[in-house]
PDB file of N, CA and C in Angstrom:
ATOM      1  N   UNK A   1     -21.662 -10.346   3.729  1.00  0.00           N
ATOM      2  CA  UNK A   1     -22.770  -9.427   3.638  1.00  0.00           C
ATOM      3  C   UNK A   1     -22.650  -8.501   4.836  1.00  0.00           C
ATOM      4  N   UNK A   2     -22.027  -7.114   4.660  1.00  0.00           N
ATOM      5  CA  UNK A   2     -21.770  -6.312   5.506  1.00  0.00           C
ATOM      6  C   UNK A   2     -22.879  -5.390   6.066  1.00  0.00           C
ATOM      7  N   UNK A   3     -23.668  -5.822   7.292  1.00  0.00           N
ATOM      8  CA  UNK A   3     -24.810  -4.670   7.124  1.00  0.00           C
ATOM      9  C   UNK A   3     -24.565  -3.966   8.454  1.00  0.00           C
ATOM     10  N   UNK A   4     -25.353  -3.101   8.304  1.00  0.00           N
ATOM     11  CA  UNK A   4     -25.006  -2.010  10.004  1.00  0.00           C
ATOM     12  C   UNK A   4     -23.737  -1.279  10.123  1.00  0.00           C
ATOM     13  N   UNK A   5     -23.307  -0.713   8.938  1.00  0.00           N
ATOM     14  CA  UNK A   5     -22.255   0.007   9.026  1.00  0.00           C
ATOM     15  C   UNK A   5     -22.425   1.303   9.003  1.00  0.00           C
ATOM     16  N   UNK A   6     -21.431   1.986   9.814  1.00  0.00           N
ATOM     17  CA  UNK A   6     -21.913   3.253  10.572  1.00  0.00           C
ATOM     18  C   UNK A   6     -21.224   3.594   8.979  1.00  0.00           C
ATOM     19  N   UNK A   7     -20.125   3.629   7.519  1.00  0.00           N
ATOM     20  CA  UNK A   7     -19.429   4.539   7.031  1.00  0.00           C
ATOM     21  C   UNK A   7     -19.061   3.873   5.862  1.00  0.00           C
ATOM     22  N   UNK A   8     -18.402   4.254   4.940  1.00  0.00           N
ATOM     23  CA  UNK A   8     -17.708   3.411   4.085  1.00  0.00           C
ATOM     24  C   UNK A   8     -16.398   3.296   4.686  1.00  0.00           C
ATOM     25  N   UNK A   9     -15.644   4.038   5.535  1.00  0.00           N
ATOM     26  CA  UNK A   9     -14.444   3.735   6.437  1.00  0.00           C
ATOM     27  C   UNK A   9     -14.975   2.071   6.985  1.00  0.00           C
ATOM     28  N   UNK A  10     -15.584   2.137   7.441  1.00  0.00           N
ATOM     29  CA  UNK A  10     -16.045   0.844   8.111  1.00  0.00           C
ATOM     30  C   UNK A  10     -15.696  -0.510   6.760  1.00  0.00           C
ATOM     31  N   UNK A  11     -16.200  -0.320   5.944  1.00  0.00           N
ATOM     32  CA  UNK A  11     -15.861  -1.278   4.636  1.00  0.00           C
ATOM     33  C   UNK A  11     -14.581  -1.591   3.835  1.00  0.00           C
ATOM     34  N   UNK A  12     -14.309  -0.002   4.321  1.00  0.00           N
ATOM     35  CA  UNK A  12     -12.506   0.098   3.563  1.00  0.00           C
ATOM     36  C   UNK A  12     -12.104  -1.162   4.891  1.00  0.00           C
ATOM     37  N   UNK A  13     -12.378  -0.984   5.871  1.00  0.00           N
ATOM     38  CA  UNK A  13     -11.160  -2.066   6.587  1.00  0.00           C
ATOM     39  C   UNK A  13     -11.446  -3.337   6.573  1.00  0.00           C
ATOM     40  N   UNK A  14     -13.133  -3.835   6.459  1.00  0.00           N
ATOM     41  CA  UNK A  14     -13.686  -5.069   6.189  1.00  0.00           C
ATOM     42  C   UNK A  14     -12.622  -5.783   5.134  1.00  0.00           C
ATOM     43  N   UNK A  15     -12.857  -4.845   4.055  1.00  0.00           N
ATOM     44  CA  UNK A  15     -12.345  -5.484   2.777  1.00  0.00           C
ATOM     45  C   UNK A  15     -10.843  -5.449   2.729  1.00  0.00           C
ATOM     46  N   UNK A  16      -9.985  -4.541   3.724  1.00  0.00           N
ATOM     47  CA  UNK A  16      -8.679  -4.953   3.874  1.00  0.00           C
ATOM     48  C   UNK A  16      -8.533  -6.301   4.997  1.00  0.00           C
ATOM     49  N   UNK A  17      -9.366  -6.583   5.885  1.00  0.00           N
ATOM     50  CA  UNK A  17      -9.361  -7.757   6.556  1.00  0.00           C
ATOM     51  C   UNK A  17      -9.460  -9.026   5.659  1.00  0.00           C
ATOM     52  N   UNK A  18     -10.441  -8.896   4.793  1.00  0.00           N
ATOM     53  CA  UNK A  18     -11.164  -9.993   4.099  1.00  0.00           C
ATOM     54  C   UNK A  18      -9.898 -10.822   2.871  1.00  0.00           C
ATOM     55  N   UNK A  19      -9.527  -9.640   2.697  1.00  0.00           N
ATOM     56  CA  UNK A  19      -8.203  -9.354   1.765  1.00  0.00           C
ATOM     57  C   UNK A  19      -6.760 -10.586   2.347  1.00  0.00           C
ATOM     58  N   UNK A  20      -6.777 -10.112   3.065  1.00  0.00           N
ATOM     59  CA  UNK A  20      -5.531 -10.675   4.447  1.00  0.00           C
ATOM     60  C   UNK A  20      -5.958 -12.006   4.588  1.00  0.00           C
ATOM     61  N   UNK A  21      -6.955 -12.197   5.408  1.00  0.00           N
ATOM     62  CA  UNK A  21      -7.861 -13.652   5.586  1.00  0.00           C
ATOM     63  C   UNK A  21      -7.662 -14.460   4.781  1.00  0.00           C
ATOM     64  N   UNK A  22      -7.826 -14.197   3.314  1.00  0.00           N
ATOM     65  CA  UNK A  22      -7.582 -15.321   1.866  1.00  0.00           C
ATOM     66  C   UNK A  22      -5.917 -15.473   1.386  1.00  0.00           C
ATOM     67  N   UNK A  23      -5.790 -16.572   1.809  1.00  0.00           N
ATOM     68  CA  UNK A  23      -4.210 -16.938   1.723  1.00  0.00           C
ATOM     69  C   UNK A  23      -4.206 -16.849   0.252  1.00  0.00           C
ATOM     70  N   UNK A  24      -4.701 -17.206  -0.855  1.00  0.00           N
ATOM     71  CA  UNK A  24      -4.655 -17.876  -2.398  1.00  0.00           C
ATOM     72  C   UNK A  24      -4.978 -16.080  -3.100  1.00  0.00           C
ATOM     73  N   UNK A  25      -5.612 -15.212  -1.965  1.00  0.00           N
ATOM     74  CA  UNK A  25      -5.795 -13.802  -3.191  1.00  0.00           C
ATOM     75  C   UNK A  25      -6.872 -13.638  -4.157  1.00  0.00           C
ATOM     76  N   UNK A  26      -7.812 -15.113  -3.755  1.00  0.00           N
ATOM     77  CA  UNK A  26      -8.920 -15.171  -4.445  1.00  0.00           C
ATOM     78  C   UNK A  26      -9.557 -13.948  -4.654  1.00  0.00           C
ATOM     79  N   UNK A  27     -10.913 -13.481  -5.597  1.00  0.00           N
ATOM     80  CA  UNK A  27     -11.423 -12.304  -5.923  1.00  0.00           C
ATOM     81  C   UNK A  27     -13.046 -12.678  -5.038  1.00  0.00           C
ATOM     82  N   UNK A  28     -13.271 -11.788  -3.936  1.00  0.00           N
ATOM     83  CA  UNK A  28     -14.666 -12.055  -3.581  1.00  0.00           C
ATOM     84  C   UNK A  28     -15.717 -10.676  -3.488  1.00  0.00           C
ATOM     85  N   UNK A  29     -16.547 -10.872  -3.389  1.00  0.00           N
ATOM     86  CA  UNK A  29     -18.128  -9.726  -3.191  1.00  0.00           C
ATOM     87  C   UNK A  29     -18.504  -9.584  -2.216  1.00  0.00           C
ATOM     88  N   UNK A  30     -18.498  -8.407  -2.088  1.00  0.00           N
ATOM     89  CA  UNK A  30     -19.021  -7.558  -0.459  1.00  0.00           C
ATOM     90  C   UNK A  30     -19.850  -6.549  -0.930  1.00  0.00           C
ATOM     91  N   UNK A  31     -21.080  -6.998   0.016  1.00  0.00           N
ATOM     92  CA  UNK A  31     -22.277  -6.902  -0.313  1.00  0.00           C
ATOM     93  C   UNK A  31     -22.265  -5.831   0.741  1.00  0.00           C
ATOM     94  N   UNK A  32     -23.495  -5.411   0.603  1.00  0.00           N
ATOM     95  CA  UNK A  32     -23.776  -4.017   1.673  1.00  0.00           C
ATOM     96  C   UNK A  32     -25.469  -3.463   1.656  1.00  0.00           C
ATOM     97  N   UNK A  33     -25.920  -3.129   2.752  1.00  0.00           N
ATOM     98  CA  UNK A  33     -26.978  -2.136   2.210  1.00  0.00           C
ATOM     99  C   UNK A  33     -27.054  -1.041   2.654  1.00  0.00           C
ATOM    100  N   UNK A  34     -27.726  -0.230   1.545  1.00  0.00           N
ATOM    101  CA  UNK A  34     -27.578   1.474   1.531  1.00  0.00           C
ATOM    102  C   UNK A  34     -28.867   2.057   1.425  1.00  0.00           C
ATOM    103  N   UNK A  35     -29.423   2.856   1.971  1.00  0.00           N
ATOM    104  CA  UNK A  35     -30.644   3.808   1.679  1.00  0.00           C
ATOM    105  C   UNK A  35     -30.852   4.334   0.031  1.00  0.00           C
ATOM    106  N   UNK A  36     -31.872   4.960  -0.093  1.00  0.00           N
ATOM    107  CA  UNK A  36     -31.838   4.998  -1.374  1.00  0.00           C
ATOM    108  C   UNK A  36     -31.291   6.175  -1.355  1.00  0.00           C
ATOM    109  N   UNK A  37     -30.887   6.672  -2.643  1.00  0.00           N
ATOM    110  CA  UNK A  37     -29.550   8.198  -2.875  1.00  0.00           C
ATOM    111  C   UNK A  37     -29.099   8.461  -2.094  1.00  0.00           C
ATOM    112  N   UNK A  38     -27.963   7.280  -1.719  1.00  0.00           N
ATOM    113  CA  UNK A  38     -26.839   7.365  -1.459  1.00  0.00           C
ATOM    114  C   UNK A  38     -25.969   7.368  -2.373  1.00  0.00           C
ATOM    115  N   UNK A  39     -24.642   8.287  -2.220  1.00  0.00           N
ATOM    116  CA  UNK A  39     -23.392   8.481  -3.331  1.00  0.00           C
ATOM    117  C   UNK A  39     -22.618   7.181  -2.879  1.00  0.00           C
ATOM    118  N   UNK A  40     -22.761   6.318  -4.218  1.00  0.00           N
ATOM    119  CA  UNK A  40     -22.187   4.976  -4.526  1.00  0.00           C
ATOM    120  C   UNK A  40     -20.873   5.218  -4.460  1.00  0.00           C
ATOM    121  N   UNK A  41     -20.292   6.227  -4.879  1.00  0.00           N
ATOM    122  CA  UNK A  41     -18.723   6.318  -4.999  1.00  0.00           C
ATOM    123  C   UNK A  41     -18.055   5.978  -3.757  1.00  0.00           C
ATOM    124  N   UNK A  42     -18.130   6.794  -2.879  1.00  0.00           N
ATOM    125  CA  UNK A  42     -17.046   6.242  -1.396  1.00  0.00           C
ATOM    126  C   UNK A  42     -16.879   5.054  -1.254  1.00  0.00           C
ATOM    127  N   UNK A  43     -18.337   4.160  -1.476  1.00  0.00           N
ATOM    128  CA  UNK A  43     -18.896   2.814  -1.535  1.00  0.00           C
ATOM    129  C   UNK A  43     -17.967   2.121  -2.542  1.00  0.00           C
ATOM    130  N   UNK A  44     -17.784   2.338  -3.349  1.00  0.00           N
ATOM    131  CA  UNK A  44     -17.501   1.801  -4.519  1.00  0.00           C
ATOM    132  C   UNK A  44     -15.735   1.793  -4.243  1.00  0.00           C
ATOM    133  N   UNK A  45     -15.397   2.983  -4.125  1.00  0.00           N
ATOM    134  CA  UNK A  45     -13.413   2.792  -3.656  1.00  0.00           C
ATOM    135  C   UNK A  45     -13.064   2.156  -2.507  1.00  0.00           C
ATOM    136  N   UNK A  46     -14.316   2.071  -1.568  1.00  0.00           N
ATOM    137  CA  UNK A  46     -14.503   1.101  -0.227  1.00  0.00           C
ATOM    138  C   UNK A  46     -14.261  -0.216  -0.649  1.00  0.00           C
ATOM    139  N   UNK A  47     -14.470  -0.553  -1.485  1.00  0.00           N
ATOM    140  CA  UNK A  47     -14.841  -1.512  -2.113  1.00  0.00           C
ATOM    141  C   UNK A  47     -15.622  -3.304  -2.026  1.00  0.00           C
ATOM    142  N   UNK A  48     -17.043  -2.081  -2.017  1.00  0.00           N
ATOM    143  CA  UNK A  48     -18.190  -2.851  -2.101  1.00  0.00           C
ATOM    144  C   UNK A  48     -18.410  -3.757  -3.773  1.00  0.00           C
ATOM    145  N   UNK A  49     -18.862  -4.970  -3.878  1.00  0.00           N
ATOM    146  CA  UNK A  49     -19.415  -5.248  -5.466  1.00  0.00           C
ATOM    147  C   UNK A  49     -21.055  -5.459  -5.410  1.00  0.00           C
ATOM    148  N   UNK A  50     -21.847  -5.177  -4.617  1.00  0.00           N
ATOM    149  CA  UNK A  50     -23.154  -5.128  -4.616  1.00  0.00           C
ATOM    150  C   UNK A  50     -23.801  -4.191  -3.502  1.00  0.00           C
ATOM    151  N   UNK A  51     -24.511  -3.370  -3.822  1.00  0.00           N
ATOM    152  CA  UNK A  51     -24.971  -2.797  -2.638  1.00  0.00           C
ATOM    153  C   UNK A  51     -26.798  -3.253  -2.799  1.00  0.00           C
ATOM    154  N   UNK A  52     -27.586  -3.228  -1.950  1.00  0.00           N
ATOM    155  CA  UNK A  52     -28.907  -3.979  -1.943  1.00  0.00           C
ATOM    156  C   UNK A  52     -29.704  -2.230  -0.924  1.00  0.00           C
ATOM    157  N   UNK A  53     -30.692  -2.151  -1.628  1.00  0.00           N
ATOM    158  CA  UNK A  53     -31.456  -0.807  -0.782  1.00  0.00           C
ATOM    159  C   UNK A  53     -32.232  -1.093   0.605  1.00  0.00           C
ATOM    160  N   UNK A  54     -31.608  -0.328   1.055  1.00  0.00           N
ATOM    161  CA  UNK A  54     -32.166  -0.373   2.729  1.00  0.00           C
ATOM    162  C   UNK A  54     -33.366   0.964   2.730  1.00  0.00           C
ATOM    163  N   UNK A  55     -34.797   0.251   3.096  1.00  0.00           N
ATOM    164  CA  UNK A  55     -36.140   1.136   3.464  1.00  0.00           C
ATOM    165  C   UNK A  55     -35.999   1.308   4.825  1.00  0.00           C
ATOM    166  N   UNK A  56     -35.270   0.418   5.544  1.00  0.00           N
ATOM    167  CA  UNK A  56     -35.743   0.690   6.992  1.00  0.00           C
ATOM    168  C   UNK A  56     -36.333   0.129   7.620  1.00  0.00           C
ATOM    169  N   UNK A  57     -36.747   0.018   8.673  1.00  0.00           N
ATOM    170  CA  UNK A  57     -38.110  -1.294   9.589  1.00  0.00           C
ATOM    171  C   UNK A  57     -39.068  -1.482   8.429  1.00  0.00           C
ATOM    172  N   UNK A  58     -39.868   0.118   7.969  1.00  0.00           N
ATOM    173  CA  UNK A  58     -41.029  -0.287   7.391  1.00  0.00           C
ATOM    174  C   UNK A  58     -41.207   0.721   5.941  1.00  0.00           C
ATOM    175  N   UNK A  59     -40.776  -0.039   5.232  1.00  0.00           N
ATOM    176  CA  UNK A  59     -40.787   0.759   3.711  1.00  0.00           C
ATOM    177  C   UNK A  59     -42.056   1.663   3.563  1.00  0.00           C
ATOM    178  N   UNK A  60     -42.169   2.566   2.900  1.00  0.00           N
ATOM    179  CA  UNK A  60     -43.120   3.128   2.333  1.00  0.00           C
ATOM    180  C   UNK A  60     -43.571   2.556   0.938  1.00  0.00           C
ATOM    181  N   UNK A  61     -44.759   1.989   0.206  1.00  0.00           N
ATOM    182  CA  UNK A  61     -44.883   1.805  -1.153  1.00  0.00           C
ATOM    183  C   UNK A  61     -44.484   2.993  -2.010  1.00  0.00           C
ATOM    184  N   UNK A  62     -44.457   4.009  -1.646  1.00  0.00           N
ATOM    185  CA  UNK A  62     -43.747   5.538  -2.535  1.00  0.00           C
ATOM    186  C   UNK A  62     -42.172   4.883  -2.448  1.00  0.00           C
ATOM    187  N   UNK A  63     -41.567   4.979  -1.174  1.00  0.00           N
ATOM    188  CA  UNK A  63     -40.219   5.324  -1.536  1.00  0.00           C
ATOM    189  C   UNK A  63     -39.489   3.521  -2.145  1.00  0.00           C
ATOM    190  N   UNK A  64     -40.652   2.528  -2.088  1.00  0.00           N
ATOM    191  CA  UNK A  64     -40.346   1.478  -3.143  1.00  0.00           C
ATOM    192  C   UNK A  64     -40.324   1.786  -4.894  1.00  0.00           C
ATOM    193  N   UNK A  65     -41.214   2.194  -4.731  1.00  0.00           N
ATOM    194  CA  UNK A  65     -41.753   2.707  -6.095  1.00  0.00           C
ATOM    195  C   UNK A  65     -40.924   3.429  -6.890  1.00  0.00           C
ATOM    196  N   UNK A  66     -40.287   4.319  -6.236  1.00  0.00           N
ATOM    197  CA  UNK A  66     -39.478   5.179  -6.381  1.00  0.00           C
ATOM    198  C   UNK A  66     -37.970   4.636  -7.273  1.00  0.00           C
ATOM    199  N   UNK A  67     -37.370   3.772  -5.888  1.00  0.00           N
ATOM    200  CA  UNK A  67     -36.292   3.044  -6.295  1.00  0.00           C
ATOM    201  C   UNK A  67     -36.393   2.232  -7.548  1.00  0.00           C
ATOM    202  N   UNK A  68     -37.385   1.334  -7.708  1.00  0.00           N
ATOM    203  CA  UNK A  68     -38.019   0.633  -8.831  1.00  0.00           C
ATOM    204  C   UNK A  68     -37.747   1.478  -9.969  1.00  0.00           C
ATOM    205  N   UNK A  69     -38.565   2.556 -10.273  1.00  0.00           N
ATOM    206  CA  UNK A  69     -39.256   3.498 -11.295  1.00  0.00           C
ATOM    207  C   UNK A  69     -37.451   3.625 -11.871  1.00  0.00           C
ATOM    208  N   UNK A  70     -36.515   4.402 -10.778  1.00  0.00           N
ATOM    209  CA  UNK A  70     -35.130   4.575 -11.250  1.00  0.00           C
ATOM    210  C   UNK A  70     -34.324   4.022 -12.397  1.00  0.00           C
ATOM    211  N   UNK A  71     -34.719   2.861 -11.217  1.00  0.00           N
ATOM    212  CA  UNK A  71     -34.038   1.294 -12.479  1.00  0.00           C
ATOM    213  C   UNK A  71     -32.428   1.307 -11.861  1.00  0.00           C
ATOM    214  N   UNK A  72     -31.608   0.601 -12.175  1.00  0.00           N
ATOM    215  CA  UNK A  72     -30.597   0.154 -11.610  1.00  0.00           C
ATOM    216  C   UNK A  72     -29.243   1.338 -11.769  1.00  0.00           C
ATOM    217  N   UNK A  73     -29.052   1.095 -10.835  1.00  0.00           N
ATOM    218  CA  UNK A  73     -27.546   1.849 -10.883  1.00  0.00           C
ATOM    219  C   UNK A  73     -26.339   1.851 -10.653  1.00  0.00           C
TER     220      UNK A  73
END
């Protein structure tokens, strides 16, 4: 669960570390969190398999609502 990352550069190398680390090549999930509308793509060739929404210290009920109302993406 990768959090506090300044980039998706930052993830591209996680996941080439994580990669290396597993002798067998197993398939694993790297998790992340992102603000809301953020462009998933960089994220996604970074290669994240879950990203989880980051409000910040203190969410607003709007910008919850918001994300909710969207629905998944």
């Amino acid at each position: 669960f990768a959090i506090g990352l300044p980039g998706h550069d930052e993830l591209t190398e996680l996941a080439a570390e994580t990669r290396e680390a597993r002798p067998d090549g197993a398939p694993f999930d790297l998790i992340t969190e992102l603000p809301p509308d953020t462009d998933l793509g960089p994220w996604e060739r970074a290669g994240f398999t879950w990203a989880v929404t980051f409000f910040g210290p203190q969410p607003t009920e709007v910008d919850v609502r918001a994300v909710i109302d969207a629905g998944p993406r």
